[in-house]
N, C-alpha and C. Protein backbone atom coordinates (compact mmCIF):
# COMPACT_ATOMS: atom_id res chain seq x y z
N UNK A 1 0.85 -1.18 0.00
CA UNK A 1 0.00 0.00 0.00
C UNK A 1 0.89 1.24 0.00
N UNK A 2 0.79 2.22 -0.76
CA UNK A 2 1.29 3.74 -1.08
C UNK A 2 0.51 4.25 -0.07
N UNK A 3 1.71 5.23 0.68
CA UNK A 3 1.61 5.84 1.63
C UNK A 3 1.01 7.04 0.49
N UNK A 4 -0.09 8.05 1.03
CA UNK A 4 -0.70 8.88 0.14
C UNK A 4 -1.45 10.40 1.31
N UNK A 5 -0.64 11.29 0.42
CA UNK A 5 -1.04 12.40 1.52
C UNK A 5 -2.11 13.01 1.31
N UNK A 6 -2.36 14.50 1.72
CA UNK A 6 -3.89 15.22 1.17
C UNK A 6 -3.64 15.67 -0.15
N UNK A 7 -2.39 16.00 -0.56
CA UNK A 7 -2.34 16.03 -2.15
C UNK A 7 -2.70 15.17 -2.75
N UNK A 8 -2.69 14.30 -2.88
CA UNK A 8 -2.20 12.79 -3.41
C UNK A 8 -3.92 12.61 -3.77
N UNK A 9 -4.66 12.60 -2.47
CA UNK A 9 -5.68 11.98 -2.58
C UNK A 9 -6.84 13.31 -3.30
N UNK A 10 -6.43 14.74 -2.83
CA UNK A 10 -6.52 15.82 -4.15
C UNK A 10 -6.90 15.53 -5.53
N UNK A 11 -5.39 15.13 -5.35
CA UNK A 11 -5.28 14.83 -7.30
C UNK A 11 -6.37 13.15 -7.62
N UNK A 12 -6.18 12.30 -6.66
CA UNK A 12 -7.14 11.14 -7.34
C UNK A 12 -8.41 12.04 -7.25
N UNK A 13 -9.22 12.38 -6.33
CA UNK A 13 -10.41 12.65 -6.41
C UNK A 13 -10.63 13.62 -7.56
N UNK A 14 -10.18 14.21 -7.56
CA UNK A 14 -10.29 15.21 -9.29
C UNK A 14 -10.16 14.10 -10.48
N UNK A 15 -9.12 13.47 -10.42
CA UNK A 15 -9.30 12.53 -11.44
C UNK A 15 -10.50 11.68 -11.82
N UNK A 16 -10.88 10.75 -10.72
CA UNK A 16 -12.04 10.31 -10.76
C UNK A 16 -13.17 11.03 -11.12
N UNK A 17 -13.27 12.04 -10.95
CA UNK A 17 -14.07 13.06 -11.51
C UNK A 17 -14.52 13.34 -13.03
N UNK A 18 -12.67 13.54 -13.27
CA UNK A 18 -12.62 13.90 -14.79
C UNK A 18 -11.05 13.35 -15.13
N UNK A 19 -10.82 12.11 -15.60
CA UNK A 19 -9.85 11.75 -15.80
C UNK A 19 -8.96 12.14 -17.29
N UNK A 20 -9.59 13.14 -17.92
CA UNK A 20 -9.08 13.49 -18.94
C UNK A 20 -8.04 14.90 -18.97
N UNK A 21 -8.53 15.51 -17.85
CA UNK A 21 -7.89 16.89 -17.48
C UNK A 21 -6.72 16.76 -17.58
N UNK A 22 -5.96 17.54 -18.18
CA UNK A 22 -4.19 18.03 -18.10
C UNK A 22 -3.69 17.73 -16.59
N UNK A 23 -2.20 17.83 -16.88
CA UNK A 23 -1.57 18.26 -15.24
C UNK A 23 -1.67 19.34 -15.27
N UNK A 24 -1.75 20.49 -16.48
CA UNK A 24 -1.58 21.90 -15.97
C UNK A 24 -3.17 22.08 -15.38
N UNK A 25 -4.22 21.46 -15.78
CA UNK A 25 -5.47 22.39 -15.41
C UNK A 25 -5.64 21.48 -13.73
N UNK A 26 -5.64 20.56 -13.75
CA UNK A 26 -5.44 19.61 -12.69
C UNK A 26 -4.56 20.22 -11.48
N UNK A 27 -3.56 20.87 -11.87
CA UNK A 27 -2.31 21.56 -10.55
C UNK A 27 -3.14 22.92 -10.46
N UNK A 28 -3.51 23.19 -11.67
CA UNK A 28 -4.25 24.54 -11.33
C UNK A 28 -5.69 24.84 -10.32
N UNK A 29 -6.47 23.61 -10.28
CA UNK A 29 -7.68 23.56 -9.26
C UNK A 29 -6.81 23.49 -7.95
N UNK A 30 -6.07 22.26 -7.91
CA UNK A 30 -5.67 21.99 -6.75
C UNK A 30 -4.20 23.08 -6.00
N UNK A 31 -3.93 23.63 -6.91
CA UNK A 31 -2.63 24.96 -6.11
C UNK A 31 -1.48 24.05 -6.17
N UNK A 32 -1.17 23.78 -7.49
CA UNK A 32 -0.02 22.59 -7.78
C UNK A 32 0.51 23.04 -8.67
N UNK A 33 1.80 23.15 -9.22
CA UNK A 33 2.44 23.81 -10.03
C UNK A 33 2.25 22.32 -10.80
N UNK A 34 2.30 22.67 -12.89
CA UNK A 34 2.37 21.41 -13.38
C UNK A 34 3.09 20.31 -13.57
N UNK A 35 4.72 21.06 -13.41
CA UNK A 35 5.57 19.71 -13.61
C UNK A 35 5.35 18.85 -12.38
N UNK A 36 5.17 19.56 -10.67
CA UNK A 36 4.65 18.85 -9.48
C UNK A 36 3.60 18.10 -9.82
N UNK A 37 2.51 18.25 -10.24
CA UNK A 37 1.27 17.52 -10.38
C UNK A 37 1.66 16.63 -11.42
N UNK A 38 2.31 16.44 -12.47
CA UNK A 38 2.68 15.83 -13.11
C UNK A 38 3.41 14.26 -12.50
N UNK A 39 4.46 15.27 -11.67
CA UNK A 39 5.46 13.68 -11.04
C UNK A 39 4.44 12.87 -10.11
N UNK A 40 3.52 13.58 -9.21
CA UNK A 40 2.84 13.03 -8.20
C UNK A 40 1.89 11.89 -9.13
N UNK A 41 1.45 12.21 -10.34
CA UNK A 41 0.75 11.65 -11.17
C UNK A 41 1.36 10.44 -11.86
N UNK A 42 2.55 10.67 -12.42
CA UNK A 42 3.44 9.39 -12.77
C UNK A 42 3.47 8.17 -11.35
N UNK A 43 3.84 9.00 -10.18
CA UNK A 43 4.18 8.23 -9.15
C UNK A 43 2.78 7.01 -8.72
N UNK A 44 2.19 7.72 -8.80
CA UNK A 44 0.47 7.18 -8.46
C UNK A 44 0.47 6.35 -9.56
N UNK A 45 0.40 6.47 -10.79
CA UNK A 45 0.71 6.05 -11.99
C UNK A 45 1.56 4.44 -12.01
N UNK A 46 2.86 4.73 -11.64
CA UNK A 46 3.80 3.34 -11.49
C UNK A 46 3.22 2.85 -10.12
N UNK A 47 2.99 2.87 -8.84
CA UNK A 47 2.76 2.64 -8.08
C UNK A 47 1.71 1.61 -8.06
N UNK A 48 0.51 2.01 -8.97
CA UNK A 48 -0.50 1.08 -9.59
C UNK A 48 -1.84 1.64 -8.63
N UNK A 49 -1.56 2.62 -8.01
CA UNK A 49 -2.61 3.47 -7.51
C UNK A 49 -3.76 4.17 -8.23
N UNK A 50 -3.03 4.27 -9.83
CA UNK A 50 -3.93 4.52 -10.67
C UNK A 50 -3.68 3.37 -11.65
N UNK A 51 -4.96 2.52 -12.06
CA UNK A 51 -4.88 1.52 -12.55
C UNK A 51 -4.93 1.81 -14.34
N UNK A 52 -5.67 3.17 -14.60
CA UNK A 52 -5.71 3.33 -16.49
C UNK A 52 -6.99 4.15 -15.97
N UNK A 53 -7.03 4.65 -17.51
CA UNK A 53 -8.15 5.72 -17.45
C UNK A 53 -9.18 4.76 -18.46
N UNK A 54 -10.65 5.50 -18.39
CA UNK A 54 -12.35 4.66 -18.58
C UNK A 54 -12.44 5.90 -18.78
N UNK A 55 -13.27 5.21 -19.98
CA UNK A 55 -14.57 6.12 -20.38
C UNK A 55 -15.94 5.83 -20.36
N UNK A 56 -16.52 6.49 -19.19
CA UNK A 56 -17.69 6.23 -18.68
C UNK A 56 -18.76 6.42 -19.61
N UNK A 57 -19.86 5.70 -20.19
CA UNK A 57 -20.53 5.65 -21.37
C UNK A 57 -21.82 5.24 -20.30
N UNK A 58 -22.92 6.68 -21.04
CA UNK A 58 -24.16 6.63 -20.53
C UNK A 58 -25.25 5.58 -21.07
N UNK A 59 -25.48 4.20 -20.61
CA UNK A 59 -26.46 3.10 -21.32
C UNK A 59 -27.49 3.86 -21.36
N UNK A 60 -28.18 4.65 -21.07
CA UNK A 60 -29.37 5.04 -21.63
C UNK A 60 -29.40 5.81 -22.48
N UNK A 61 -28.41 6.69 -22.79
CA UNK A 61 -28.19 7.41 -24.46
C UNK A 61 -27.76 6.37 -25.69
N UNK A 62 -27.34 5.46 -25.16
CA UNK A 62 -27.05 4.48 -26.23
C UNK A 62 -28.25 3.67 -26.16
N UNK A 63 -29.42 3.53 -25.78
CA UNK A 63 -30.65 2.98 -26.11
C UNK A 63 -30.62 2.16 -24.84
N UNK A 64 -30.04 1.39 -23.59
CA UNK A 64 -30.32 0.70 -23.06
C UNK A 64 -30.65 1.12 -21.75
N UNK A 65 -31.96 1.20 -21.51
CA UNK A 65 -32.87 1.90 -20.84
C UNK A 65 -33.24 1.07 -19.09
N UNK A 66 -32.65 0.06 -19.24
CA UNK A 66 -32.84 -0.94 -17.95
C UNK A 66 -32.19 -1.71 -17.96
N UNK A 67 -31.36 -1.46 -16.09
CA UNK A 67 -30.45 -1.86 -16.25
C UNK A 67 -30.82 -2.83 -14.86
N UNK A 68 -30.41 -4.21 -14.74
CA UNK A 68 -30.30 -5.10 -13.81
C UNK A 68 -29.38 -6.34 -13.11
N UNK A 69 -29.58 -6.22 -12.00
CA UNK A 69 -28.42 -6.75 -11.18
C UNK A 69 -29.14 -8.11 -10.69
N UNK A 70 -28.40 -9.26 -11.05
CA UNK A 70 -28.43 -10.39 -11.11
C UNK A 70 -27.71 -11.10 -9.96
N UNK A 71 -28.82 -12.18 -9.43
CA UNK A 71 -27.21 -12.84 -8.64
C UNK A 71 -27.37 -14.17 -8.99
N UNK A 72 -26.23 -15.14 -9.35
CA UNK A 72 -26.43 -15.81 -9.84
C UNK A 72 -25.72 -17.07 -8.84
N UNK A 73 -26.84 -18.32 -8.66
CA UNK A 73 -26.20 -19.30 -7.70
C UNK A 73 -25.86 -20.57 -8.61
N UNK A 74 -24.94 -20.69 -8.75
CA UNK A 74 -24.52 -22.03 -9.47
C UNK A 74 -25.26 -23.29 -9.27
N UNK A 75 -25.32 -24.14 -9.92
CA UNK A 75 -25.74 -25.19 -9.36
C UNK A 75 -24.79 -26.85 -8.71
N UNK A 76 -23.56 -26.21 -9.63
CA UNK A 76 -22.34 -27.23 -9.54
C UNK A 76 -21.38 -26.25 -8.98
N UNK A 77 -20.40 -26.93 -8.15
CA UNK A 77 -19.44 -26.16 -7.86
C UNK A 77 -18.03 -26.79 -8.29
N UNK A 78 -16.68 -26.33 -8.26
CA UNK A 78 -15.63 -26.74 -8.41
C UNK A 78 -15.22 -25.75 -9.64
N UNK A 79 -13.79 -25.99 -9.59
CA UNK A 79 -12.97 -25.00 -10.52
C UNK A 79 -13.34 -24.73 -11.63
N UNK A 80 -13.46 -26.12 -12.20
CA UNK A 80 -14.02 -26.32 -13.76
C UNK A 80 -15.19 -25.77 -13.66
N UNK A 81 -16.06 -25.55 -12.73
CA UNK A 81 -17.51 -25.17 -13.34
C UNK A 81 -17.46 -23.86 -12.89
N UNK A 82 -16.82 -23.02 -11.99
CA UNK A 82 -16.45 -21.39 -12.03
C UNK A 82 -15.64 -20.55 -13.17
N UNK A 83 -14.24 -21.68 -13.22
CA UNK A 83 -13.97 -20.75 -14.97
C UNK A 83 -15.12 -21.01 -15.79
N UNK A 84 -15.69 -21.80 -16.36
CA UNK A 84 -16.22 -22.15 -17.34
C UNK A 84 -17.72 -21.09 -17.71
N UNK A 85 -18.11 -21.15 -16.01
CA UNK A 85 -19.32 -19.92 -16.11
C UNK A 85 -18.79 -18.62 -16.33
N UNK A 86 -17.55 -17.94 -15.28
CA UNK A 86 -16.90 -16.76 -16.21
C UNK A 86 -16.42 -16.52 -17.50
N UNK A 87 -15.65 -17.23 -17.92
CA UNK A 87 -15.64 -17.40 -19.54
C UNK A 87 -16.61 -16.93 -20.13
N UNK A 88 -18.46 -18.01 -19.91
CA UNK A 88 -19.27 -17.89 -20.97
C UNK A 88 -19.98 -16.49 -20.69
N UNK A 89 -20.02 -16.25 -18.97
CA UNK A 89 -20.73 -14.65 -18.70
C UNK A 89 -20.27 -13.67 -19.53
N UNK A 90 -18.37 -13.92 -19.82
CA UNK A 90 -18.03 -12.25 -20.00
C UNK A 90 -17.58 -11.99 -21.36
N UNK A 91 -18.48 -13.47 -21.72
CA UNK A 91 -19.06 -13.27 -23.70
C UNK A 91 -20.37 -12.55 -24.30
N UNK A 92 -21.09 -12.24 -23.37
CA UNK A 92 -22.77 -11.69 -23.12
C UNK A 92 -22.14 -10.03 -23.01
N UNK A 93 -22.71 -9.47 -24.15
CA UNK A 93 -22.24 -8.07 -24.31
C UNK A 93 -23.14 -7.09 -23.47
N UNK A 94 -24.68 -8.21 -23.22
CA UNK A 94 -25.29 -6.83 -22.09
C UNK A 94 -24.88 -6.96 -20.95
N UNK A 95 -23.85 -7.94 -20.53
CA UNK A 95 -23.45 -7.98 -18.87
C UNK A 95 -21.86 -7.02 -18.64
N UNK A 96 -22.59 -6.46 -18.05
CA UNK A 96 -21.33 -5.58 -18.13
C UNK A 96 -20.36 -4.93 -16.81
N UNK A 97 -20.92 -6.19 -15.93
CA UNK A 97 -20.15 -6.23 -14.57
C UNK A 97 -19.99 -7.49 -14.45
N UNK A 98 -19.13 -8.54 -14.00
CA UNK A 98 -19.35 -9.51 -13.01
C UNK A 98 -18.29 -10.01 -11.56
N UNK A 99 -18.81 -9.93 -10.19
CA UNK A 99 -18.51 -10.36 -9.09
C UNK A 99 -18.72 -10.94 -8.71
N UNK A 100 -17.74 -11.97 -8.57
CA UNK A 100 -17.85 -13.06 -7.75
C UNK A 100 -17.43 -12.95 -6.11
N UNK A 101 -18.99 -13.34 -5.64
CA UNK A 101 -19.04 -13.29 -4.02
C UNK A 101 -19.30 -14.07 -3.42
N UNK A 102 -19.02 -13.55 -1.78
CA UNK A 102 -19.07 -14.84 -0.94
C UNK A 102 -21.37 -14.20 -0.31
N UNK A 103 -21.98 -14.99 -0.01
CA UNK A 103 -23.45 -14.99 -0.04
C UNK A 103 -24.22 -15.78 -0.42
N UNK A 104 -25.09 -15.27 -0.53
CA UNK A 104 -26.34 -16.35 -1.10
C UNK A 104 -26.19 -16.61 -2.27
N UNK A 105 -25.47 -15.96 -3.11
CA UNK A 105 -25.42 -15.71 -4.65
C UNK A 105 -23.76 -16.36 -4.78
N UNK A 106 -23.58 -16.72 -5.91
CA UNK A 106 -21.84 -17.27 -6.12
C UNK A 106 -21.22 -16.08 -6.97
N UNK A 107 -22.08 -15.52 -7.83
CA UNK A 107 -21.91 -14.09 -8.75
C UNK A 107 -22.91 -13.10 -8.72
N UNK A 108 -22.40 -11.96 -8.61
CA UNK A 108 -23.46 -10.63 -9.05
C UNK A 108 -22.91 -10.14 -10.32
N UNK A 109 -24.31 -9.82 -10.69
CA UNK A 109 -24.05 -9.37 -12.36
C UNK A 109 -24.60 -8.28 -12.93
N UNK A 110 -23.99 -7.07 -13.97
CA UNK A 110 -25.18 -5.68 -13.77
C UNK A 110 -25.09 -6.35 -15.07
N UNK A 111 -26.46 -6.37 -15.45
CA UNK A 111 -26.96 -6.27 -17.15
C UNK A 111 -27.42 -5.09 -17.43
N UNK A 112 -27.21 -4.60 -18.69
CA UNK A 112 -28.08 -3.41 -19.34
C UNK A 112 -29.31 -4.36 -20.56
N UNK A 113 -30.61 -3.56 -20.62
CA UNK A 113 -31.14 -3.93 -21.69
C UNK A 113 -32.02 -2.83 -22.24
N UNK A 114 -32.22 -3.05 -23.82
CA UNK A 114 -32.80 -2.19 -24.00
C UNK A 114 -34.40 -1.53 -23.23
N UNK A 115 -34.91 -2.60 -23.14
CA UNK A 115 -36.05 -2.86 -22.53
C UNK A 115 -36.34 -4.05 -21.62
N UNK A 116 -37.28 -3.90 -20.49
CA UNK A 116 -37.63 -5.35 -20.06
C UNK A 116 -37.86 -6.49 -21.28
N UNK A 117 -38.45 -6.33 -21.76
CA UNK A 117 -38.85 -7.69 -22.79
C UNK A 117 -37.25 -8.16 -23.49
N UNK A 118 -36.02 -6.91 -23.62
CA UNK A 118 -35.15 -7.63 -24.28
C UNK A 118 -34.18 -7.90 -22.79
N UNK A 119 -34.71 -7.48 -21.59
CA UNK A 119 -33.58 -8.00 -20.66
C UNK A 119 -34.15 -9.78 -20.66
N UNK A 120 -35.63 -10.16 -20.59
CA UNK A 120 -36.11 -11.38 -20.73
C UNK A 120 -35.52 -12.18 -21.89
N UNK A 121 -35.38 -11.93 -23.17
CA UNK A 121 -34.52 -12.50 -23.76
C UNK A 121 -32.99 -12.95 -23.84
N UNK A 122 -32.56 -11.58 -22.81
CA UNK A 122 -31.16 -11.79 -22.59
C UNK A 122 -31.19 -12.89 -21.24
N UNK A 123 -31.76 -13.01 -20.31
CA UNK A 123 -32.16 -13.92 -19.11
C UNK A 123 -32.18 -15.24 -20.06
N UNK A 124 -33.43 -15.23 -20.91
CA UNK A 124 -33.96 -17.11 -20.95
C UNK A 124 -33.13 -17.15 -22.38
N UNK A 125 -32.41 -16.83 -23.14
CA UNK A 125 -31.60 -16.82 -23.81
C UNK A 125 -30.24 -17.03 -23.59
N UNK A 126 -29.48 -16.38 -22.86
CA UNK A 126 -28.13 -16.06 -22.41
C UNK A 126 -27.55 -16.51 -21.33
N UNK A 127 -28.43 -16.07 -20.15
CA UNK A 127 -27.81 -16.22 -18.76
C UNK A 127 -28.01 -17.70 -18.58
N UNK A 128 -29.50 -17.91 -18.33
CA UNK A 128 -30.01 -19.30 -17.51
C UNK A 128 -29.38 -20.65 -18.75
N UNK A 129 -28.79 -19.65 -19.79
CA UNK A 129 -28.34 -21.45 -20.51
C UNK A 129 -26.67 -21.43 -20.38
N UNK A 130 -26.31 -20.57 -19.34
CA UNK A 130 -24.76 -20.62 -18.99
C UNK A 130 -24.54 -21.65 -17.96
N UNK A 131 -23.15 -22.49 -18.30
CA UNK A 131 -22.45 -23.35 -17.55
C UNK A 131 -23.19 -23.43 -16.10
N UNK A 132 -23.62 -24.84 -15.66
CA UNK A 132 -23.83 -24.65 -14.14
C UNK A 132 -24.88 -23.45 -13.51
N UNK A 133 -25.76 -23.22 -14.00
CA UNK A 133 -26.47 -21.97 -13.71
C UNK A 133 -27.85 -22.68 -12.91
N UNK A 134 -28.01 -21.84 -11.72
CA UNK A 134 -28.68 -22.87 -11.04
C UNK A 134 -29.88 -21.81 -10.59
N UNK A 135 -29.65 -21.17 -9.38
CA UNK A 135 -30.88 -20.21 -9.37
C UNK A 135 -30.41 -18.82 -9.62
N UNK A 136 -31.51 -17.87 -10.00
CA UNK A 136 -31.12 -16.26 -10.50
C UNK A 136 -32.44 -15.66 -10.05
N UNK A 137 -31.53 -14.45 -9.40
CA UNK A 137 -32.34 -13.17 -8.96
C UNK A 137 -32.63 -12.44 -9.28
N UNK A 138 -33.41 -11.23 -9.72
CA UNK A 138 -33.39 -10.21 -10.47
C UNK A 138 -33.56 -9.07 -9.99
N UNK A 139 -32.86 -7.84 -10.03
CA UNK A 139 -33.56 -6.68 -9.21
C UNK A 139 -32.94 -5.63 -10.26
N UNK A 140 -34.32 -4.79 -10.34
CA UNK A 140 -34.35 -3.92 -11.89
C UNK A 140 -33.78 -2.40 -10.69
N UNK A 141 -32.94 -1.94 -11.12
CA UNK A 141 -32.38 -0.47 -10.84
C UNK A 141 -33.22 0.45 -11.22
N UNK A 142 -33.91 1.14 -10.07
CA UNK A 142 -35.02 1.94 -10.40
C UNK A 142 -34.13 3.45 -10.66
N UNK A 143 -32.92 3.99 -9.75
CA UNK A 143 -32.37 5.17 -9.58
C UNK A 143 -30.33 4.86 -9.27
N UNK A 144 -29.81 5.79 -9.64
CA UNK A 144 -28.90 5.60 -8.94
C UNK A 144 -27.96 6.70 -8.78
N UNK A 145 -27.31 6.81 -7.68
CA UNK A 145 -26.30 8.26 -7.00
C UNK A 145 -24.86 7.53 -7.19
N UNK A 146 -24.28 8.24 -7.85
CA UNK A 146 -22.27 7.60 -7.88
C UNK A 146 -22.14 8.32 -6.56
N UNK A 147 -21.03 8.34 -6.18
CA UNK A 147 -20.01 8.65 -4.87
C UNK A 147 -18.44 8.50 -5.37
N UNK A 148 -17.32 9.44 -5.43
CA UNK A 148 -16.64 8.92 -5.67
C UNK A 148 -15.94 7.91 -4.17
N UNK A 149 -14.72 7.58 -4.80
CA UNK A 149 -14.29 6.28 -3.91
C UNK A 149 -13.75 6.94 -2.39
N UNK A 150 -13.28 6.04 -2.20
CA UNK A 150 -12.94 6.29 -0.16
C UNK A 150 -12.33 7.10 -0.08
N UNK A 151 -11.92 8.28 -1.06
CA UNK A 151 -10.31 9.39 -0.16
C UNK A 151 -11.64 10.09 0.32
């Protein structure tokens, strides 16, 4: 773990924000000269504190209007039947999270769909005919608030 001061965690939270910003406009919110904000940024950078930059893409401007979180309980367990279900999950282009947890569930999963009727196709189509797939939950995301992360 990188020891990380109030700068440090400064500059991530701006990032997370807007990870596209310069070091100069970036040193400039935070009272950082740019080549400084720069090295602190490399350092965070090699350190692996910053893992790569995302581009956050709104599913409902791209047509997919409902989005749902799955948990999925295997019905077989053992190695072979956990790779084999990740493999075939993170071939399904509307699933676009998957965690594997410890619970009632063996995986949680966020699907996007265009609509209920095509998240049902993506369900009795896609999911329930994956490796070992035993029982599934469904809970449709009515709203949701981001937060950025723990600094």
């Amino acid at each position: 773990m990188m020891d990380l001061d109030d700068t440090d965690r400064a500059i991530l939270r701006a990032l997370e924000r807007d990870a596209s910003q310069s070091a100069a406009a970036l040193g400039g919110r935070i009272g950082l000269s740019q080549p400084a904000t720069w090295r602190r940024m490399k350092r965070l950078r090699d350190g692996g504190v910053i893992a790569g930059r995302r581009v956050a893409l709104d599913a409902e401007k791209l047509g997919f209007g409902v989005t749902v979180f799955l948990g999925v309980k295997l019905a077989t367990k053992g190695r072979v039947s956990l790779e084999d279900f990740e493999r075939a999950v993170m071939a399904i282009p509307e699933v676009q999270l998957v965690e594997h947890v410890l619970g009632l569930y063996d995986y949680r999963l966020r699907v996007v769909a265009r609509d209920l009727a095509d998240f049902e196709r993506v369900l009795r189509r896609r999911v329930m005919t994956l490796p070992g797939v035993g029982n599934v939950e469904a809970n449709v995301l009515l709203s949701e608030e981001r937060r950025p992360g723990p600094l």
